[in-house]
PDB file of N, CA and C in Angstrom:
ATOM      1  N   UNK A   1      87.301  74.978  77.390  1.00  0.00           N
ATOM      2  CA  UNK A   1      87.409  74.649  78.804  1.00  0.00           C
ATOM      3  C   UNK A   1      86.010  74.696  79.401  1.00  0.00           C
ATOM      4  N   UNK A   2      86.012  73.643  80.592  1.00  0.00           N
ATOM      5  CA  UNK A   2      84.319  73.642  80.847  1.00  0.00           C
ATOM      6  C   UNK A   2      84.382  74.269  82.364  1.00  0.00           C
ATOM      7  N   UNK A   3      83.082  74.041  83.076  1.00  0.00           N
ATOM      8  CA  UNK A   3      83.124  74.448  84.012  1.00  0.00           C
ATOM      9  C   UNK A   3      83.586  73.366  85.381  1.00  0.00           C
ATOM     10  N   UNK A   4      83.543  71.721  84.282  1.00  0.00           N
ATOM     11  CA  UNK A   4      83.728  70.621  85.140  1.00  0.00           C
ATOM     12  C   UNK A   4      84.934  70.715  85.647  1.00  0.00           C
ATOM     13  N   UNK A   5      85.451  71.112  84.113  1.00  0.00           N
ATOM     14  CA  UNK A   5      87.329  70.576  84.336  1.00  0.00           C
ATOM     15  C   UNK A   5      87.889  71.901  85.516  1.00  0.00           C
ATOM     16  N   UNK A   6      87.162  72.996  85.701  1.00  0.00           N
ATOM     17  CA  UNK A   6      87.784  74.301  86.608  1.00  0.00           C
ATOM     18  C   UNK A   6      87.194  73.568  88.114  1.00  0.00           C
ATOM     19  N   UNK A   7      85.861  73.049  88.166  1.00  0.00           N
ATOM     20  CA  UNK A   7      85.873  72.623  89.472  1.00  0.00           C
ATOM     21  C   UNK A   7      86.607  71.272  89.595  1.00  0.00           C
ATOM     22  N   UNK A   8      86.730  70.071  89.203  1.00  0.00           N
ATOM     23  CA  UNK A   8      87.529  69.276  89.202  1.00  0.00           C
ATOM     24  C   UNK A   8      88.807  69.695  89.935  1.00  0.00           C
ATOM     25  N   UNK A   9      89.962  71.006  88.914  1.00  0.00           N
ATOM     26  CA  UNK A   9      91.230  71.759  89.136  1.00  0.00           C
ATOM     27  C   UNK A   9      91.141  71.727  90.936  1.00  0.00           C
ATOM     28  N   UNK A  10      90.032  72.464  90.914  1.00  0.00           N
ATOM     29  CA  UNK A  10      90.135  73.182  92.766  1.00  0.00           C
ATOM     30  C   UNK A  10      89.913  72.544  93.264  1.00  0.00           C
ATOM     31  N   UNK A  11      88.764  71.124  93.433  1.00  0.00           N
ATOM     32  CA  UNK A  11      88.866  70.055  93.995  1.00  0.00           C
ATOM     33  C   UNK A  11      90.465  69.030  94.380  1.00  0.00           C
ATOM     34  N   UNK A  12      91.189  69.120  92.976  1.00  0.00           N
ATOM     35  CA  UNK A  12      91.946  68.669  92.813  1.00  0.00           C
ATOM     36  C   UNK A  12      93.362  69.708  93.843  1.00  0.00           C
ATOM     37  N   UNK A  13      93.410  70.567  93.941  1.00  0.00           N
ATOM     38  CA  UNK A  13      94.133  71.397  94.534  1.00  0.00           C
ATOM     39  C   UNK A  13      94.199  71.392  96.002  1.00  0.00           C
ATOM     40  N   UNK A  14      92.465  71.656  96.803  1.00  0.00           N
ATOM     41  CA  UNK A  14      91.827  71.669  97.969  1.00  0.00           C
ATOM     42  C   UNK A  14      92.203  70.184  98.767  1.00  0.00           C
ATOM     43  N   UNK A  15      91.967  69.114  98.009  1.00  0.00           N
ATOM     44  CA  UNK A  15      92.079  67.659  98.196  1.00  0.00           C
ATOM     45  C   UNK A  15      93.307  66.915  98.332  1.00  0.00           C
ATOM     46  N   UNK A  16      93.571  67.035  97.120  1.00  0.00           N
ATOM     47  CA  UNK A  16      95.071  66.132  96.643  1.00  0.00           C
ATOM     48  C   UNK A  16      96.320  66.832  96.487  1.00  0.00           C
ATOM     49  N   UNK A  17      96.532  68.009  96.076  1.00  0.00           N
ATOM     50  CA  UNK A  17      97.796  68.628  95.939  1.00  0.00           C
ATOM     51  C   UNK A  17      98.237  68.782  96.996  1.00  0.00           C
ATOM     52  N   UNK A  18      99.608  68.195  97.208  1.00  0.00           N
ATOM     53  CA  UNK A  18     100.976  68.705  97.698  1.00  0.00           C
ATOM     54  C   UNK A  18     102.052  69.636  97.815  1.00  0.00           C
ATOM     55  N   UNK A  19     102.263  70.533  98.369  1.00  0.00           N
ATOM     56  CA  UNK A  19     103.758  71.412  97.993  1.00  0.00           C
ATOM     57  C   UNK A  19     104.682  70.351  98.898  1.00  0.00           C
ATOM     58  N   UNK A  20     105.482  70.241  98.193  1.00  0.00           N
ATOM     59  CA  UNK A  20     106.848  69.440  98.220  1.00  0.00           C
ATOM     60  C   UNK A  20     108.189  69.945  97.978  1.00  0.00           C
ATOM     61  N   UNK A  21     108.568  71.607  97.589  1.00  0.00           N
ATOM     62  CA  UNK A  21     109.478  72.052  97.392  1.00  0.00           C
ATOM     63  C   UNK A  21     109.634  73.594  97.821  1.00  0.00           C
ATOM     64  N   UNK A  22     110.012  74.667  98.495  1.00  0.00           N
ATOM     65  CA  UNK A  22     110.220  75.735  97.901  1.00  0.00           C
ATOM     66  C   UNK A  22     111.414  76.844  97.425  1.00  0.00           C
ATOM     67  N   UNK A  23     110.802  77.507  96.805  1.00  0.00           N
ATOM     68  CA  UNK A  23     111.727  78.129  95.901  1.00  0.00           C
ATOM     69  C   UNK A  23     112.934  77.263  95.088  1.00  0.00           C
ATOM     70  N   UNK A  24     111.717  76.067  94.593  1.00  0.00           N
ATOM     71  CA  UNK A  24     112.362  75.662  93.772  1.00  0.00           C
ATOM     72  C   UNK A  24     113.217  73.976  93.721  1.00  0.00           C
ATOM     73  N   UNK A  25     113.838  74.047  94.511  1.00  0.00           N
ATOM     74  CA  UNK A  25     114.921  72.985  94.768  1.00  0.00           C
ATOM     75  C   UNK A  25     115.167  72.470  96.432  1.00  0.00           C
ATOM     76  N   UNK A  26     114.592  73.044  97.217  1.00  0.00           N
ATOM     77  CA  UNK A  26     114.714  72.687  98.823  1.00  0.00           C
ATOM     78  C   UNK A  26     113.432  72.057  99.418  1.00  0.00           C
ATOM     79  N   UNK A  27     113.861  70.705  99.294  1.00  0.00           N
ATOM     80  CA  UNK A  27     112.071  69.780  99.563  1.00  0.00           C
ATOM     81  C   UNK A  27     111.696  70.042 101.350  1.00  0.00           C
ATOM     82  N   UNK A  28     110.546  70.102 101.176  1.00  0.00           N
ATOM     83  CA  UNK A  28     109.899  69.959 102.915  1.00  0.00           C
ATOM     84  C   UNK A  28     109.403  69.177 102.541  1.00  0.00           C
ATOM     85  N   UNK A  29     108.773  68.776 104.281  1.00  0.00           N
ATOM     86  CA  UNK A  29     107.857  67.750 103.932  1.00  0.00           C
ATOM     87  C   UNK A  29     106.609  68.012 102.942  1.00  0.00           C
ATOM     88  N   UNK A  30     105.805  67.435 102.336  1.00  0.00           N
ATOM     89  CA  UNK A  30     104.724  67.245 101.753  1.00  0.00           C
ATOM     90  C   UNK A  30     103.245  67.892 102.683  1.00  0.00           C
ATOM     91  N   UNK A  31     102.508  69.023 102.241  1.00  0.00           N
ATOM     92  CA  UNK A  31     102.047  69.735 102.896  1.00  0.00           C
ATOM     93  C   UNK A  31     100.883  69.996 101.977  1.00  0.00           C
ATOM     94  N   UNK A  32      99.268  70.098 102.781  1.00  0.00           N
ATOM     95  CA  UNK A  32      98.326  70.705 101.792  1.00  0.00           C
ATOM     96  C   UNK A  32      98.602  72.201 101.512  1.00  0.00           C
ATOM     97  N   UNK A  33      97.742  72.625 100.388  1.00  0.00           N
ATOM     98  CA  UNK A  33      97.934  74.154 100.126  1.00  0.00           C
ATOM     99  C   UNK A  33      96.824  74.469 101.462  1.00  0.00           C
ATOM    100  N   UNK A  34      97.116  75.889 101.621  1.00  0.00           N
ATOM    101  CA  UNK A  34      95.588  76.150 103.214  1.00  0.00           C
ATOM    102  C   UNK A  34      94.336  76.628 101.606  1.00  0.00           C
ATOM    103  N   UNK A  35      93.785  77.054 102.611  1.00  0.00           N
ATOM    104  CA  UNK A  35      92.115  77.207 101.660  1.00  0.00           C
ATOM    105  C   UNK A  35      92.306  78.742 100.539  1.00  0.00           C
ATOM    106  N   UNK A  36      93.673  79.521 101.932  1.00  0.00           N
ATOM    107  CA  UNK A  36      93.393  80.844 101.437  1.00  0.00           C
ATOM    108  C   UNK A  36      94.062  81.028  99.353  1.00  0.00           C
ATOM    109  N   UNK A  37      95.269  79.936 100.060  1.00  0.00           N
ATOM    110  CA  UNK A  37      96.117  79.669  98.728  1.00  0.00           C
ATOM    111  C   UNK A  37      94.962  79.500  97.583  1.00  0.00           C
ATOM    112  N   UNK A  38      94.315  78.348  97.449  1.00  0.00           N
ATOM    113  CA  UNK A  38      93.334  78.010  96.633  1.00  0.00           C
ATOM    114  C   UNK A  38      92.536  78.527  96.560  1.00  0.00           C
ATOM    115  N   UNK A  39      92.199  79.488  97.126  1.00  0.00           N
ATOM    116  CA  UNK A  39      91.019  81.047  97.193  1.00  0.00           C
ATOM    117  C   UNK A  39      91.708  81.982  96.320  1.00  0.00           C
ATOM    118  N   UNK A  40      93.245  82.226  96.315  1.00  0.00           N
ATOM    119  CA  UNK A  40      93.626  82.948  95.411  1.00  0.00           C
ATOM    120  C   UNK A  40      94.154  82.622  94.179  1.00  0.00           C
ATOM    121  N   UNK A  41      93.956  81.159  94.084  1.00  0.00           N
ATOM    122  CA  UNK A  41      94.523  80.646  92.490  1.00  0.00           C
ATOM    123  C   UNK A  41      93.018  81.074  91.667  1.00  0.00           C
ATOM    124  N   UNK A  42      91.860  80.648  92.332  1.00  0.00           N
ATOM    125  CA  UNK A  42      90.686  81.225  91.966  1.00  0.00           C
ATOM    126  C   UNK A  42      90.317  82.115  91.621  1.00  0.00           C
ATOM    127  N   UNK A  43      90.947  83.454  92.594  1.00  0.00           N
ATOM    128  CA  UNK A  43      90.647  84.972  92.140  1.00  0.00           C
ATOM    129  C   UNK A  43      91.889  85.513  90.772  1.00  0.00           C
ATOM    130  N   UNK A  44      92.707  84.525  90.585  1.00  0.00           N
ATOM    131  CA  UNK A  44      93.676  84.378  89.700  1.00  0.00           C
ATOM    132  C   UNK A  44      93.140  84.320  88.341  1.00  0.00           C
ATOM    133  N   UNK A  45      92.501  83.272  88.528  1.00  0.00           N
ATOM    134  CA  UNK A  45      91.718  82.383  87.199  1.00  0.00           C
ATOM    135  C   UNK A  45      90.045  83.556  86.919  1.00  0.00           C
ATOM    136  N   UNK A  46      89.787  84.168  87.716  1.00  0.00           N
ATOM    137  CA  UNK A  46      88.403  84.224  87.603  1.00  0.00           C
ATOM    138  C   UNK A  46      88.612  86.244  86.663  1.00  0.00           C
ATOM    139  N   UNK A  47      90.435  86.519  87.443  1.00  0.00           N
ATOM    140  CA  UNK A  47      90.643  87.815  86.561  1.00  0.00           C
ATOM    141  C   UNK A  47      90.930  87.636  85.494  1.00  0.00           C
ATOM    142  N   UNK A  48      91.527  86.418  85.016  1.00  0.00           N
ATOM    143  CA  UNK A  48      91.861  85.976  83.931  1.00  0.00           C
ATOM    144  C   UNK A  48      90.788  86.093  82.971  1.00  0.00           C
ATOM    145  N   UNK A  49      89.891  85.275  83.268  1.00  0.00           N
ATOM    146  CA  UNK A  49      88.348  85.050  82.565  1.00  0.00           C
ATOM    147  C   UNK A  49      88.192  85.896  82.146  1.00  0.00           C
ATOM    148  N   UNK A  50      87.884  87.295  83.429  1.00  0.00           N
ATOM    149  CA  UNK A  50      87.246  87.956  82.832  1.00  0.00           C
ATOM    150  C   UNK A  50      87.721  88.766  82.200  1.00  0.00           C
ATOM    151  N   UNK A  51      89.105  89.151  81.747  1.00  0.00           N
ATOM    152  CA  UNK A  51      89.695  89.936  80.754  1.00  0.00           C
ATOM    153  C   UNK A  51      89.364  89.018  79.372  1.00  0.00           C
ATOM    154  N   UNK A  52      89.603  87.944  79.182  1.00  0.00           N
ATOM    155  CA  UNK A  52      89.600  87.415  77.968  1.00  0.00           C
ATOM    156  C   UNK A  52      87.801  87.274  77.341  1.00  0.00           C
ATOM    157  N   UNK A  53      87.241  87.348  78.440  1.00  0.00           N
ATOM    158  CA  UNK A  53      85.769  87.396  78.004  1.00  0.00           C
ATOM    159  C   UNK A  53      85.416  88.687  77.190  1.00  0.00           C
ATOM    160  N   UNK A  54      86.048  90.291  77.872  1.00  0.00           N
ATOM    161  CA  UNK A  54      86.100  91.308  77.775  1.00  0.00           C
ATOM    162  C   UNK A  54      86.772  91.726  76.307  1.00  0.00           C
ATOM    163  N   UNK A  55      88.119  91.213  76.027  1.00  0.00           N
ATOM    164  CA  UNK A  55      88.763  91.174  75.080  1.00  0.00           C
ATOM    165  C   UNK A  55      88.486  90.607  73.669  1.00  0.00           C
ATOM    166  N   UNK A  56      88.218  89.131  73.933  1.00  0.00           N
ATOM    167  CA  UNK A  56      88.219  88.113  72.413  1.00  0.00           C
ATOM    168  C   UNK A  56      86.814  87.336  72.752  1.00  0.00           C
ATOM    169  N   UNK A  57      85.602  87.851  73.711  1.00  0.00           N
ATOM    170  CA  UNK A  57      84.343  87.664  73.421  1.00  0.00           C
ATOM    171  C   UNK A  57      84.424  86.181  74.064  1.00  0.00           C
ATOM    172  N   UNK A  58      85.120  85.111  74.652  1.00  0.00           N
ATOM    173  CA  UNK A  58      84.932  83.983  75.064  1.00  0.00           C
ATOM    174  C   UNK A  58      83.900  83.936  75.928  1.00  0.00           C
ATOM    175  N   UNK A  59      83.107  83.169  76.255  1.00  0.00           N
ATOM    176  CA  UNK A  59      82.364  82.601  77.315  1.00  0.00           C
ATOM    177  C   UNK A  59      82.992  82.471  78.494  1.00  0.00           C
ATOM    178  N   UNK A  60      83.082  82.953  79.814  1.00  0.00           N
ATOM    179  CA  UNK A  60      83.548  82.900  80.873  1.00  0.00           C
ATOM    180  C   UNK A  60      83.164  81.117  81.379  1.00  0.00           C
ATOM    181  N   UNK A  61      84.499  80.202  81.206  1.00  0.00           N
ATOM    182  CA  UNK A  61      83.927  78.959  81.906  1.00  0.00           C
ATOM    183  C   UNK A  61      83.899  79.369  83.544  1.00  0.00           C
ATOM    184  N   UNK A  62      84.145  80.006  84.301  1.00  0.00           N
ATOM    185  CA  UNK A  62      84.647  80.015  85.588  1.00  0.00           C
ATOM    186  C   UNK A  62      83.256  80.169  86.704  1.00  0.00           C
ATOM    187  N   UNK A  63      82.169  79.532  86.291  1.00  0.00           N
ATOM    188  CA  UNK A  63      80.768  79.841  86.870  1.00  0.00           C
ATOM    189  C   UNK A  63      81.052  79.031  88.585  1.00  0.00           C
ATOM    190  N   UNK A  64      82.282  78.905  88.978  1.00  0.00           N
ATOM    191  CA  UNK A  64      82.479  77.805  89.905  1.00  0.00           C
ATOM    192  C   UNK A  64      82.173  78.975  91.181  1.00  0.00           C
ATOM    193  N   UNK A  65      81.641  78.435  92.428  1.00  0.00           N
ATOM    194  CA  UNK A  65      82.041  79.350  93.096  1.00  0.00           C
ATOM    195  C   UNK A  65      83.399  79.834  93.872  1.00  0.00           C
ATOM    196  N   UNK A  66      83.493  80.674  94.425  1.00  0.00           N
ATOM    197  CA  UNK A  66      84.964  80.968  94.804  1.00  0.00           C
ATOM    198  C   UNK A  66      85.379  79.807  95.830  1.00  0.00           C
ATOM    199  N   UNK A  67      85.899  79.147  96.645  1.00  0.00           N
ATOM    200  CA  UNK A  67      86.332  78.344  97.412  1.00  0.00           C
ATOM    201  C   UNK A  67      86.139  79.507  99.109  1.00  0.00           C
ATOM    202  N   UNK A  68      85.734  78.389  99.863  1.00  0.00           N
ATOM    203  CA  UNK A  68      85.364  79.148 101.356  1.00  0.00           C
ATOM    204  C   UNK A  68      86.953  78.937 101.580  1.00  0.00           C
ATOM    205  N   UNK A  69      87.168  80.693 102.254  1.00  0.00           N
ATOM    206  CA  UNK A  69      88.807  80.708 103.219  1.00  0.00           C
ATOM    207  C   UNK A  69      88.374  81.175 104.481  1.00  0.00           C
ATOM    208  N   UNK A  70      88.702  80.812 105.403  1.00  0.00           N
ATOM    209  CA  UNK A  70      88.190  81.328 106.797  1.00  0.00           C
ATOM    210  C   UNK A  70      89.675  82.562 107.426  1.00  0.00           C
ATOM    211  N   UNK A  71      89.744  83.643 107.615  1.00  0.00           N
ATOM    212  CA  UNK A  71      90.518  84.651 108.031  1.00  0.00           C
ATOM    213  C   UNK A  71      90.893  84.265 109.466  1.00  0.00           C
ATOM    214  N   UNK A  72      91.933  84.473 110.262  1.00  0.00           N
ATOM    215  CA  UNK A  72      91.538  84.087 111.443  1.00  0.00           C
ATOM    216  C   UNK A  72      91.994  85.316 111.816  1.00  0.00           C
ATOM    217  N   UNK A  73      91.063  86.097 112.589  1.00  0.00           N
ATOM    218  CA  UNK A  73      90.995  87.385 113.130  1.00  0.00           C
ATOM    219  C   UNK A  73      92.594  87.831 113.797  1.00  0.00           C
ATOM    220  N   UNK A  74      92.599  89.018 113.337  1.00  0.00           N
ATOM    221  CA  UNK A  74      93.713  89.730 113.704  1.00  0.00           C
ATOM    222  C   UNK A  74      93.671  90.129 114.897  1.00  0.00           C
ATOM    223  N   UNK A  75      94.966  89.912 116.277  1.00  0.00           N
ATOM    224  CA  UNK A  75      94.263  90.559 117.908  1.00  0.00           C
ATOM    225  C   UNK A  75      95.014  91.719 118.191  1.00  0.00           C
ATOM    226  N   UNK A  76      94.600  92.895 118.486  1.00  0.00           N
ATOM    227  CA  UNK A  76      95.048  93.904 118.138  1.00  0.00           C
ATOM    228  C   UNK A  76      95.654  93.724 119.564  1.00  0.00           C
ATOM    229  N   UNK A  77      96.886  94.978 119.785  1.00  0.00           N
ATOM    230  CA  UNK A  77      97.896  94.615 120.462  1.00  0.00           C
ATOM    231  C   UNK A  77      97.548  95.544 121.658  1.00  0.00           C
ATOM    232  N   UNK A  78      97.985  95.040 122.172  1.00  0.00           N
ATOM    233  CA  UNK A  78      97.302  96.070 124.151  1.00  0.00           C
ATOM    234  C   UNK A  78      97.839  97.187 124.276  1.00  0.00           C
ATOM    235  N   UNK A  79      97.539  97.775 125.550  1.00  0.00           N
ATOM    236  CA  UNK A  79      98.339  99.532 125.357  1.00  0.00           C
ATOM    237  C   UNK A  79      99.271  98.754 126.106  1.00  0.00           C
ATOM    238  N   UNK A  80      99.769  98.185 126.846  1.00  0.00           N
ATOM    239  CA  UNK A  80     100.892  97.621 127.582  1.00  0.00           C
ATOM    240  C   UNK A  80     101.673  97.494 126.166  1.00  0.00           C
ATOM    241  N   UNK A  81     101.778  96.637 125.037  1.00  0.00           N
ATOM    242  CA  UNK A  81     102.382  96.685 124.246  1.00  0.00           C
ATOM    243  C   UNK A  81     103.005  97.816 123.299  1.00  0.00           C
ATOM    244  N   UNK A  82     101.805  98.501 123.106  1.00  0.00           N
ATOM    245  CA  UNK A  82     101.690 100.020 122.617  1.00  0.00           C
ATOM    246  C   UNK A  82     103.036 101.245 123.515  1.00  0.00           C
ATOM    247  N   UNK A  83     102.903 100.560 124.361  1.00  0.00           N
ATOM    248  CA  UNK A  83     103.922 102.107 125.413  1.00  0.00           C
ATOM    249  C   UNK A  83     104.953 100.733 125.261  1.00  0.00           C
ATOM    250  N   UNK A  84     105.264  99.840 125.442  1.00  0.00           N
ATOM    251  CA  UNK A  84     106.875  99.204 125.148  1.00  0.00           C
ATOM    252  C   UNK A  84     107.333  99.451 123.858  1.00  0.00           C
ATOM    253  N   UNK A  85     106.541  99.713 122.929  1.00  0.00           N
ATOM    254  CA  UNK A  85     107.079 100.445 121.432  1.00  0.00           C
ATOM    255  C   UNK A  85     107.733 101.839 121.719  1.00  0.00           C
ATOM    256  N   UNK A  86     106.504 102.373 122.380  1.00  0.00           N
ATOM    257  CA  UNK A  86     106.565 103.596 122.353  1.00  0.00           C
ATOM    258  C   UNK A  86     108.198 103.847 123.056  1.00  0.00           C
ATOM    259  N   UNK A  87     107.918 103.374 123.857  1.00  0.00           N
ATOM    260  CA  UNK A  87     109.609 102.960 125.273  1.00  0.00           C
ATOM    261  C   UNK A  87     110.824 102.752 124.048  1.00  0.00           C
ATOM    262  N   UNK A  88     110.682 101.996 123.308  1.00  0.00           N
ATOM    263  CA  UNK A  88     111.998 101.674 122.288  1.00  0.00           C
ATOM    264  C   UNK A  88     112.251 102.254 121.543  1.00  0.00           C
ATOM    265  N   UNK A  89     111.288 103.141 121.042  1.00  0.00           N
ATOM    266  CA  UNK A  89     112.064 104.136 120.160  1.00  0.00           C
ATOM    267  C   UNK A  89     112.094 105.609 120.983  1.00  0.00           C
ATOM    268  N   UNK A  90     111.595 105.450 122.249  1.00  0.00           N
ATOM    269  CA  UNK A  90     112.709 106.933 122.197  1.00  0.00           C
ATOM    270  C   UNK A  90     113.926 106.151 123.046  1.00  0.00           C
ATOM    271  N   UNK A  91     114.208 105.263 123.514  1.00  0.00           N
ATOM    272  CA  UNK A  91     115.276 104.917 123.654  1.00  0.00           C
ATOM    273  C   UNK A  91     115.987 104.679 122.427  1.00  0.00           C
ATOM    274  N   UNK A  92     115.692 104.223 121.344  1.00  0.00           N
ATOM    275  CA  UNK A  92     116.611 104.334 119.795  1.00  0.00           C
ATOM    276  C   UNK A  92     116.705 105.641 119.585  1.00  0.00           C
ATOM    277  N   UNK A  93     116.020 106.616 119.914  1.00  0.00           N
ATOM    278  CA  UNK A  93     116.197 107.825 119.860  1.00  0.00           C
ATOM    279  C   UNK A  93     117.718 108.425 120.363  1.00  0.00           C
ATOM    280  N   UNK A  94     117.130 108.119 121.599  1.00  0.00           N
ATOM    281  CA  UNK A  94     118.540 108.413 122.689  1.00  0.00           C
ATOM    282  C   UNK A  94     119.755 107.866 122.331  1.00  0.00           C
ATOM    283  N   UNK A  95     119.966 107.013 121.862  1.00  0.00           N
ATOM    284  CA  UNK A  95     121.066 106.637 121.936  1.00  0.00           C
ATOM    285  C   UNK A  95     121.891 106.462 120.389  1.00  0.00           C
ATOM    286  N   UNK A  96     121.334 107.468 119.823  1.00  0.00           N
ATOM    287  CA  UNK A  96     121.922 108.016 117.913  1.00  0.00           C
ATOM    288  C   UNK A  96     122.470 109.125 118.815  1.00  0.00           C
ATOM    289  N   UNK A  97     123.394 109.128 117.833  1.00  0.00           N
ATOM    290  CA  UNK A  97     124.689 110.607 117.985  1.00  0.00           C
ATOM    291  C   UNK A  97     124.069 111.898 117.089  1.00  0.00           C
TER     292      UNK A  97
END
């Protein structure tokens, strides 16, 4: 395996692949994978490597770099939100026998 045919794969993934089914048998529409998906088929392939490099001495083809995923920041939740939690469970409280 080279290093063409692994970047080719993720090109091929990032670009052209479709999910068209899930779990199996229930089609949606036709949808790209997002970046993060193909960021982790990568970190997939790249643990792979490196056990078998480790193991049976192969040459690691996987010199590709990882694929950019952009996170989109988590917004942490207000104290207004914080005390309506707080509000519901001692009302779930209250109202167990």
């Amino acid at each position: 395996m080279s290093a063409k045919i692994l970047e080719d794969f993720f090109q091929f993934l990032h670009k052209e692949f479709r999910i068209t089914h899930v779990c199996g048998i229930t089609p949606i529409t036709p949808r790209k994978l997002s970046p993060k998906t193909v960021k982790n088929a990568w970190g997939s392939l790249s643990v792979f490597w490196r056990w078998t490099t480790r193991e049976f001495n192969i040459e690691n083809p996987l010199r590709v770099q990882p694929p950019k995923a952009h996170t989109k920041p988590i917004s942490p939740i207000t104290v207004e939100e914080v005390e309506k939690l707080l509000k519901a469970c001692e009302f779930a409280q209250e109202r167990e026998p």
